[in-house]
N, C-alpha and C. Protein backbone atom coordinates (compact mmCIF):
# COMPACT_ATOMS: atom_id res chain seq x y z
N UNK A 1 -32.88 -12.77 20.23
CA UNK A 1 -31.99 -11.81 19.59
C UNK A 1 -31.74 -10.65 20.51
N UNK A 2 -30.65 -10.04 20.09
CA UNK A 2 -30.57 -8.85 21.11
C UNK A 2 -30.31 -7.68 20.37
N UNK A 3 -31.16 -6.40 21.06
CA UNK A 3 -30.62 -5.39 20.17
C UNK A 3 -31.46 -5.34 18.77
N UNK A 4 -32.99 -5.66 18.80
CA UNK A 4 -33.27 -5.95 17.36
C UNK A 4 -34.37 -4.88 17.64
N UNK A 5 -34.40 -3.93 16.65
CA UNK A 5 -35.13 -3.36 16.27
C UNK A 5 -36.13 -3.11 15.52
N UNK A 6 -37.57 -3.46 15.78
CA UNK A 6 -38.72 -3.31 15.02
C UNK A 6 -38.69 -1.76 13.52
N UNK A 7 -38.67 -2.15 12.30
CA UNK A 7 -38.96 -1.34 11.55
C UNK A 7 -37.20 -0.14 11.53
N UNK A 8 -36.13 -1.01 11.56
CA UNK A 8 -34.92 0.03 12.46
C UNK A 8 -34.42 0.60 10.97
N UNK A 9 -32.91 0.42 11.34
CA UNK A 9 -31.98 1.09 10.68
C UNK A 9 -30.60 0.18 10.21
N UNK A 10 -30.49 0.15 8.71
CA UNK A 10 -29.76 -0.19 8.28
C UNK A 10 -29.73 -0.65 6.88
N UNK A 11 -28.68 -0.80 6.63
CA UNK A 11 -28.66 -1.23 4.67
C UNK A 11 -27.86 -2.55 4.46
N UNK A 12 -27.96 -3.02 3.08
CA UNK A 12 -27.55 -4.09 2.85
C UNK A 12 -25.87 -4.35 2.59
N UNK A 13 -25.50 -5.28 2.53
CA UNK A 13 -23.80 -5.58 2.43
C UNK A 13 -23.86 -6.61 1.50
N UNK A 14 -22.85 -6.90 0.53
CA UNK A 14 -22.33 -7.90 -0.21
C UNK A 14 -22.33 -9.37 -0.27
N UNK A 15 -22.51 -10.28 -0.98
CA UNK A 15 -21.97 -11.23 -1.48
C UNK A 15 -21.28 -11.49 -2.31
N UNK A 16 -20.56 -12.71 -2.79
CA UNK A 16 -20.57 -12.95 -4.06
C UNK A 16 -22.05 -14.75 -4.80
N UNK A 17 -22.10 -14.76 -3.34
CA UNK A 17 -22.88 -15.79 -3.91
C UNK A 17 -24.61 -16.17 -2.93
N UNK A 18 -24.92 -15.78 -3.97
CA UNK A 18 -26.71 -15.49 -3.09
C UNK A 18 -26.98 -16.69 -2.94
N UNK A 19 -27.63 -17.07 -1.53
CA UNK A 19 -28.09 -18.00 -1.02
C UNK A 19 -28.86 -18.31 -0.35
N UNK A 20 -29.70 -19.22 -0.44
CA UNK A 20 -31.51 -19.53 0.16
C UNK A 20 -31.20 -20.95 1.06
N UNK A 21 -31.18 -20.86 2.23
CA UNK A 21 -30.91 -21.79 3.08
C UNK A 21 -32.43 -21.99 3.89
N UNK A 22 -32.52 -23.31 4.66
CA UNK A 22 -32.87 -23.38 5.69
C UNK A 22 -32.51 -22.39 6.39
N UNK A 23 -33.15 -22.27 8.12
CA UNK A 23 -32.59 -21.63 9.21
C UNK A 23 -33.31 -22.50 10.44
N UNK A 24 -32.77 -22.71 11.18
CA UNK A 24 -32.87 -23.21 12.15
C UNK A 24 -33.71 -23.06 13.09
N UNK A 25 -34.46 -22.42 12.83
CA UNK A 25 -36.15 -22.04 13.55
C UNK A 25 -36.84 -20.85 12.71
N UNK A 26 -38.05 -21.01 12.69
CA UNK A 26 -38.55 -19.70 11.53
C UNK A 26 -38.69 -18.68 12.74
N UNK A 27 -38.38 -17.58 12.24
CA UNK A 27 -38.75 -16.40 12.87
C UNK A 27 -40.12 -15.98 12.98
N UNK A 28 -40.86 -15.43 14.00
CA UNK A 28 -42.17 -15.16 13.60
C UNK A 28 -42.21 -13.50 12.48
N UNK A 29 -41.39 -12.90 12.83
CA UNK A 29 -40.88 -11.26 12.03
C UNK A 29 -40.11 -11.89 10.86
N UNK A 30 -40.14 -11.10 9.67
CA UNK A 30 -39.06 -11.42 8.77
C UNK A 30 -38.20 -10.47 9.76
N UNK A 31 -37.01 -10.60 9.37
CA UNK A 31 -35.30 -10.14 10.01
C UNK A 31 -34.44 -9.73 9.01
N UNK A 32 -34.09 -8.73 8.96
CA UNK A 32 -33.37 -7.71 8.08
C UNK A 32 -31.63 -8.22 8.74
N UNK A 33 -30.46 -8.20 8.24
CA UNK A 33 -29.28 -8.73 9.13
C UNK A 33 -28.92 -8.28 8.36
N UNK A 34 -27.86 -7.19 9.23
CA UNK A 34 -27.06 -6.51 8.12
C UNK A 34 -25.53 -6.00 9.01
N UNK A 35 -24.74 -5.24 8.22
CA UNK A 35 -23.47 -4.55 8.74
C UNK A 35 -23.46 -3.92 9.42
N UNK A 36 -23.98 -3.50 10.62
CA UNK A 36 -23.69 -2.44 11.68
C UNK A 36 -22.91 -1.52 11.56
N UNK A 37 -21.41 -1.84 11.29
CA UNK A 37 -20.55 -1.32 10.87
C UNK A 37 -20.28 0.00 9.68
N UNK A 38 -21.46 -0.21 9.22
CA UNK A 38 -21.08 0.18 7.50
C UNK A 38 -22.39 0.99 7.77
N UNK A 39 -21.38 2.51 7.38
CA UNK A 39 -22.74 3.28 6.87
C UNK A 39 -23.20 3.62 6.39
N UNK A 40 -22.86 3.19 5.32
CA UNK A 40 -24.16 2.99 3.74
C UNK A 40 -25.48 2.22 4.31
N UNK A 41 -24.79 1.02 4.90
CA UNK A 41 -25.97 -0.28 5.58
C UNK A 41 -27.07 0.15 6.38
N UNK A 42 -25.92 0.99 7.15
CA UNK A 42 -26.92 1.88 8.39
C UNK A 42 -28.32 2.82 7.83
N UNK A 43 -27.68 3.46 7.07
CA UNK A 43 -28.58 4.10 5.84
C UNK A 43 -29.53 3.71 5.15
N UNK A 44 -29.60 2.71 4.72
CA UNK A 44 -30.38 1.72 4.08
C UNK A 44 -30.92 1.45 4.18
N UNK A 45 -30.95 1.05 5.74
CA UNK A 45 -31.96 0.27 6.54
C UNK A 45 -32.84 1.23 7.14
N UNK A 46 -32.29 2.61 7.65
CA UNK A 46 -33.22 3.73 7.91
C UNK A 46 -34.19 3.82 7.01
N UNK A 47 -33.29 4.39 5.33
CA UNK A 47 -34.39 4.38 4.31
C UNK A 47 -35.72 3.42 4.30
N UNK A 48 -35.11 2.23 4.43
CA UNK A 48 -36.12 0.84 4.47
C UNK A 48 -37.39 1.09 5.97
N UNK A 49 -36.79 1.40 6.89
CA UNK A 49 -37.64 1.62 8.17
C UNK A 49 -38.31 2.91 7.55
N UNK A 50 -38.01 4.03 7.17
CA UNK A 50 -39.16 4.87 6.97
C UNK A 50 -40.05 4.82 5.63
N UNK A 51 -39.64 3.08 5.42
CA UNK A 51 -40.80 3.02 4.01
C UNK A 51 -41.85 1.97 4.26
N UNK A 52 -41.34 1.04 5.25
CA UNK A 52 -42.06 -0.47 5.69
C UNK A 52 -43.65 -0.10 6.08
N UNK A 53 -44.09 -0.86 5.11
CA UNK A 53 -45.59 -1.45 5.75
C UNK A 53 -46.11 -2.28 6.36
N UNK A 54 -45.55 -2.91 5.86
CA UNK A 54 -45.19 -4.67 6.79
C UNK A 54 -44.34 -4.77 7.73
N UNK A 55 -44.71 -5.59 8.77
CA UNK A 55 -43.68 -6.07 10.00
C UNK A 55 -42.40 -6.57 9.37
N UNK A 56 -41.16 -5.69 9.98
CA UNK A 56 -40.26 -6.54 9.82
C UNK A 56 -39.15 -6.37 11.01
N UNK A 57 -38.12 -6.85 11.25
CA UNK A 57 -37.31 -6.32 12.21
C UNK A 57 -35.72 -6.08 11.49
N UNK A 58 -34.97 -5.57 12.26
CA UNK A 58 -33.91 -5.38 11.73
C UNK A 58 -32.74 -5.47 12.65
N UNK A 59 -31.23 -6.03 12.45
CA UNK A 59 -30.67 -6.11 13.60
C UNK A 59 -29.05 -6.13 12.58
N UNK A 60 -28.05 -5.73 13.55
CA UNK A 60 -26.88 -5.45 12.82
C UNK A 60 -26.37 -6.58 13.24
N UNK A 61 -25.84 -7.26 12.51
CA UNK A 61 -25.33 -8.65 12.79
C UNK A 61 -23.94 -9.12 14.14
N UNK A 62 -23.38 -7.85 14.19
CA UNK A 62 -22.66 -7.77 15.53
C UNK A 62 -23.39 -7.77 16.49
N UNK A 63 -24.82 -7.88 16.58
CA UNK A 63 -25.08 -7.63 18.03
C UNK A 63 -26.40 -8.66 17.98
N UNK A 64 -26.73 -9.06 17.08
CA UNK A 64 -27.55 -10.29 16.77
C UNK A 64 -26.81 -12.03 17.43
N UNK A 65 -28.39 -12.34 17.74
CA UNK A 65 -27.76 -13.75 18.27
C UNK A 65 -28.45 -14.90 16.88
N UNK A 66 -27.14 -14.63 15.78
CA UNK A 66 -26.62 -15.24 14.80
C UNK A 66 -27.12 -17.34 15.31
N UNK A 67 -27.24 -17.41 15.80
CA UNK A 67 -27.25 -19.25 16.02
C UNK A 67 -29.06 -19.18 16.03
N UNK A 68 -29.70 -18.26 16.80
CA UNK A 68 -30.71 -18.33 16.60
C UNK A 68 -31.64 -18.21 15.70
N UNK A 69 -31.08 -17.28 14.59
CA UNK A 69 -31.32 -17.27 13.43
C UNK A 69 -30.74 -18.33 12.16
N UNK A 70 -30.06 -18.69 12.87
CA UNK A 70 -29.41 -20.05 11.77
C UNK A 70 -28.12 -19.06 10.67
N UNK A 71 -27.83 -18.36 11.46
CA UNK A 71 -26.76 -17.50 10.43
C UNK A 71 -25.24 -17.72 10.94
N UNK A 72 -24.25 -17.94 10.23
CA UNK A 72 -22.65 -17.75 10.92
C UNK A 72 -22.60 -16.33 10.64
N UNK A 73 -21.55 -16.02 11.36
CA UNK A 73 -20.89 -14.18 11.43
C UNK A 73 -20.13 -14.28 9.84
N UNK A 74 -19.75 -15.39 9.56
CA UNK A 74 -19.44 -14.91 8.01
C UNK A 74 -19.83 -14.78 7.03
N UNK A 75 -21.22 -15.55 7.14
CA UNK A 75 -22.61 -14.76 6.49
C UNK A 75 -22.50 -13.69 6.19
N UNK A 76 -22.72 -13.16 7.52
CA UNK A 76 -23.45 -12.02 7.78
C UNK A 76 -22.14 -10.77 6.95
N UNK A 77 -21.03 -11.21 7.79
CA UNK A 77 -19.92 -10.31 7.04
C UNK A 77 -20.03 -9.93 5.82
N UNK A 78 -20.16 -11.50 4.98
CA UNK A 78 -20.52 -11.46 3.12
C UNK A 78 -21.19 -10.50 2.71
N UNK A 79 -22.83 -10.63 3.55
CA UNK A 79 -23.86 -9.85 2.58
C UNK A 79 -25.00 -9.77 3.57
N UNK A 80 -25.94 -8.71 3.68
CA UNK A 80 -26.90 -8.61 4.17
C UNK A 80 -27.88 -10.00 4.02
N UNK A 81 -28.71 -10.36 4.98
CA UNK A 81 -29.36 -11.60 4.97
C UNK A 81 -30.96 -11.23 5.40
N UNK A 82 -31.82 -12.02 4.78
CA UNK A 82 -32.99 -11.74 5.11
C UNK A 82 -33.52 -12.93 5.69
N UNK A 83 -34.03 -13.21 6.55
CA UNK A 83 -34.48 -14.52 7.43
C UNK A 83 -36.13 -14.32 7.84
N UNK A 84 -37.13 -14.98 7.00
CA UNK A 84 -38.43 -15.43 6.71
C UNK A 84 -38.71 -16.51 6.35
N UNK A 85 -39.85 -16.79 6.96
CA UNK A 85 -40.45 -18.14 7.06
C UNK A 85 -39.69 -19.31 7.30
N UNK A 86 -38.69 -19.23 7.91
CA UNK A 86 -37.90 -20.61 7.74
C UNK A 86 -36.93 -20.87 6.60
N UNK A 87 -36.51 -19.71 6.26
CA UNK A 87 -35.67 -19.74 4.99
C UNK A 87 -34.94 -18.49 5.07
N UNK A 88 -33.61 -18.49 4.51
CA UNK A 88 -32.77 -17.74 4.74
C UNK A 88 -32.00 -17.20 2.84
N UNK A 89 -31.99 -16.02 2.43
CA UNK A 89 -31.58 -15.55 1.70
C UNK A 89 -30.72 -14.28 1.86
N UNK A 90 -29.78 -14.13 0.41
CA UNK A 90 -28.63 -13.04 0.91
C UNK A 90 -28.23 -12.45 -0.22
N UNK A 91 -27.75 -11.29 0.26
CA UNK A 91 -27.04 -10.01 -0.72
C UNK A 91 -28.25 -9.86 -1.57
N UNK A 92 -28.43 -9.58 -2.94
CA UNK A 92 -29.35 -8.75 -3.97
C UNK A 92 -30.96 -9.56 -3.41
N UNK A 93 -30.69 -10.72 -3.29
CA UNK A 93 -32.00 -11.67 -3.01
C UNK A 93 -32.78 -10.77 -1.97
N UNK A 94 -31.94 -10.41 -0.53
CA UNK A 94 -32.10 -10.13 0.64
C UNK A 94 -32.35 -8.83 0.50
N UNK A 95 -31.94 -7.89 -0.31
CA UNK A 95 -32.48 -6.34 -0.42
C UNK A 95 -34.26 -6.48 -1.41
N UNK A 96 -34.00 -7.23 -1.97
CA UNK A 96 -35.31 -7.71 -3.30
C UNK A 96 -36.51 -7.87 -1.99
N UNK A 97 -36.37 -9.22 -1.05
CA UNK A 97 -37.01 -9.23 0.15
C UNK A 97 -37.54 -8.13 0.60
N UNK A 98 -36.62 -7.10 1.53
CA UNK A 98 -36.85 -5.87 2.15
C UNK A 98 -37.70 -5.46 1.57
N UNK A 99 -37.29 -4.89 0.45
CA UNK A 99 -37.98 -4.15 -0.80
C UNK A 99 -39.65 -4.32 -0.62
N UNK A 100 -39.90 -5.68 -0.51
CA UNK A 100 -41.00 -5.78 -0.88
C UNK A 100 -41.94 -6.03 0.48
N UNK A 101 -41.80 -5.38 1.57
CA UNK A 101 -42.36 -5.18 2.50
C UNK A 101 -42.50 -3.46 2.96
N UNK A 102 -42.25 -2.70 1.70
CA UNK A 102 -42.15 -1.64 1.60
C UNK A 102 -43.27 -0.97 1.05
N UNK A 103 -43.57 0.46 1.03
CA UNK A 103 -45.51 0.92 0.36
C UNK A 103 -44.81 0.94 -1.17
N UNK A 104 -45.77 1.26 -1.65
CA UNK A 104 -45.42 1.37 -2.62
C UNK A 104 -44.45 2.68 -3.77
N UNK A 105 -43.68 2.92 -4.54
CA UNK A 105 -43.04 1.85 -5.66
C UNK A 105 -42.49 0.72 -4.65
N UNK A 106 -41.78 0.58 -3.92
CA UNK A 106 -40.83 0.11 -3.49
C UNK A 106 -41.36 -1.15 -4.01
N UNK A 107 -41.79 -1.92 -3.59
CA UNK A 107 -42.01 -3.43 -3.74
C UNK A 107 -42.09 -4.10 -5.05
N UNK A 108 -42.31 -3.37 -5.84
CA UNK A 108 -42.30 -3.22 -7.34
C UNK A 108 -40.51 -3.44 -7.85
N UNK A 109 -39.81 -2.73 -6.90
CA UNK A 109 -38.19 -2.73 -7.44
C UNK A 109 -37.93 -3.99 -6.61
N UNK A 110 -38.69 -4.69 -5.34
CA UNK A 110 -38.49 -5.58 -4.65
C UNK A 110 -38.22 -6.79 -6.07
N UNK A 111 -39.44 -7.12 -6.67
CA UNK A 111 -39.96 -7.81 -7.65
C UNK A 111 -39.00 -7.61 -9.07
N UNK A 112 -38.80 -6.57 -9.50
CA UNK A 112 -37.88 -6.53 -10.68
C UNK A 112 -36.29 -6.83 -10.43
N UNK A 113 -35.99 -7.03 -9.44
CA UNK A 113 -34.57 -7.51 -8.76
C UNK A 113 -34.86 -8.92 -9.16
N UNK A 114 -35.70 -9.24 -8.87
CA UNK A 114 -35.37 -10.94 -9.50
C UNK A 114 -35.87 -11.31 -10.87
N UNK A 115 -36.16 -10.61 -11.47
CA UNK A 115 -36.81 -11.07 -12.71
C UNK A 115 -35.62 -11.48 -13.79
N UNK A 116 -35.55 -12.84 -14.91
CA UNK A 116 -34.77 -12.92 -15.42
C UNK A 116 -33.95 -12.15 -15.77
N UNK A 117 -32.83 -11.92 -16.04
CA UNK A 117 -31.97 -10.55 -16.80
C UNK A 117 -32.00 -9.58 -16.15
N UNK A 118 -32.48 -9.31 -15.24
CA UNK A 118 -32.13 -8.30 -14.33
C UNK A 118 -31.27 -8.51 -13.49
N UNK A 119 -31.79 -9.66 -12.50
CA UNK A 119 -30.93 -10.39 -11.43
C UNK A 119 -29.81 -10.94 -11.55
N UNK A 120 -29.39 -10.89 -12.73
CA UNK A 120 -27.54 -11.08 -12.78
C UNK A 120 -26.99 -9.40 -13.13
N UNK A 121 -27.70 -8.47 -13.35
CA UNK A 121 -27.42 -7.34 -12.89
C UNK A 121 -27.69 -6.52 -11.66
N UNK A 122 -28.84 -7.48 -10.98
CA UNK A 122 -28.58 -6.88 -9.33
C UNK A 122 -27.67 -7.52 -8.97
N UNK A 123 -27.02 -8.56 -8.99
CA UNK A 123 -26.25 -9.47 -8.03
C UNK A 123 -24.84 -8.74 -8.31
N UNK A 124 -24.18 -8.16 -9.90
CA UNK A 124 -23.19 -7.64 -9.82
C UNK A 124 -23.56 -6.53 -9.43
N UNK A 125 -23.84 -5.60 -9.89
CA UNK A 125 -24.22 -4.33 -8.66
C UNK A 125 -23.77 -4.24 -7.34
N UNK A 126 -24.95 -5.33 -6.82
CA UNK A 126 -24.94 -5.64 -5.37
C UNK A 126 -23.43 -5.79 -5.06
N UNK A 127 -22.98 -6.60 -5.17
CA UNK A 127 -21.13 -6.94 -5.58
C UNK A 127 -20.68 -5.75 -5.59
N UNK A 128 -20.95 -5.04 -6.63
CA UNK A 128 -19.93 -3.66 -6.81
C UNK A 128 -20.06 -3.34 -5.49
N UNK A 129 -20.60 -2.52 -5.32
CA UNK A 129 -21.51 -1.78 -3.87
C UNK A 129 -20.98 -2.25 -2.51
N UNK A 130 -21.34 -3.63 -2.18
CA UNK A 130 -20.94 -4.21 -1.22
C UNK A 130 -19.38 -4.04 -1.11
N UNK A 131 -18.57 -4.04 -2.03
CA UNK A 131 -17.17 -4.53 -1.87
C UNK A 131 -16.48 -2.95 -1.63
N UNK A 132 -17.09 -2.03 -1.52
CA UNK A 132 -16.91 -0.86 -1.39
C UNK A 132 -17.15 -0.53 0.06
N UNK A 133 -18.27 -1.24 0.65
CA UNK A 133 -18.81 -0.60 1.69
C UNK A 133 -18.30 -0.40 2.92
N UNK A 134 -17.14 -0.36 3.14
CA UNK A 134 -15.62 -0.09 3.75
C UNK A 134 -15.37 1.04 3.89
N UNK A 135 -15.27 1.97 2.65
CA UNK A 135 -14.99 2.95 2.36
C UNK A 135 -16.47 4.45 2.52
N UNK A 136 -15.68 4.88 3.89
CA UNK A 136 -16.26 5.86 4.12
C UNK A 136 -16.91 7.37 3.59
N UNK A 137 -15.43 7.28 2.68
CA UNK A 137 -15.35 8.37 1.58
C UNK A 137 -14.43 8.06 0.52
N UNK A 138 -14.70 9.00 -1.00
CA UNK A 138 -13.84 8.79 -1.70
C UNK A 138 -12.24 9.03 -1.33
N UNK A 139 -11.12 8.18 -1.76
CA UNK A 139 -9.95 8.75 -1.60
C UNK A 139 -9.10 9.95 -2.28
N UNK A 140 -8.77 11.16 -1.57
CA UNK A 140 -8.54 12.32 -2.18
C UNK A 140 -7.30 11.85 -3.09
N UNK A 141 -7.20 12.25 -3.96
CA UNK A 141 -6.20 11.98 -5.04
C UNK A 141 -4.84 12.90 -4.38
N UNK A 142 -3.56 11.67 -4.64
CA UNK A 142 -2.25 12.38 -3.79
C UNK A 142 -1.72 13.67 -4.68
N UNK A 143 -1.12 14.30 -3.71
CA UNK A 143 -0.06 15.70 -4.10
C UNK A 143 -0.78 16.59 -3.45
């Protein structure tokens, strides 16, 4: 990978459809993959780096070597991706992950992200959020 930063900086991005794949070699670090671009993401992932207890790494998917991780760039575009153990998950799944390599509360909100009935309210959330994350600032209303 290039450009990957131990414990870094960044936040999560969108899907519409969370997904747990294979990956094409396990990482020995879980791998945070996110929007570079986007600075909510950027944010996020700071927040996440100054909470981690656990090893993890983090890398903005523009500058990540995507094949090695078993990810396409339109993945990555979709939704933040989390890549552990040989398995690959994304958008609300992939922040739930983070989460829980975090001290504590954090890992606790890691865990209630997936719990029945919640997790079809992280996933739209996540959705809302993501599909926004474009937008730098609100748009000033015309006149």
């Amino acid at each position: 990978m290039s450009d990957v930063n131990t414990r870094s900086t960044a936040a999560p991005t969108l899907t519409t459809q969370p997904s747990v794949e294979p990956v094409a070699t396990a990482t020995p670090t879980p791998t945070l993959v996110y929007d570079g671009e986007c600075e909510f993401c950027t944010a996020c992932v700071r927040f996440l780096a100054r909470r981690t207890i656990l090893p993890l790494a983090s890398v903005a998917y523009q500058s990540a070597d995507l094949a090695a991780l078993g990810l396409t760039r339109e993945q990555c575009a979709d939704a933040v991706q989390w890549v552990a153990d040989g398995r690959t998950v994304s958008a609300h799944l992939a922040v739930a992950a983070a989460l829980r390599h975090a001290r504590m509360p954090w890992p606790l909100a890691g865990i209630v992200i997936t719990l029945p009935g919640i997790r079809s309210v992280a996933e739209a959330t996540y959705r809302k959020v993501a599909a926004r994350r474009r937008c730098a600032a609100p748009t000033p209303p015309a006149g």
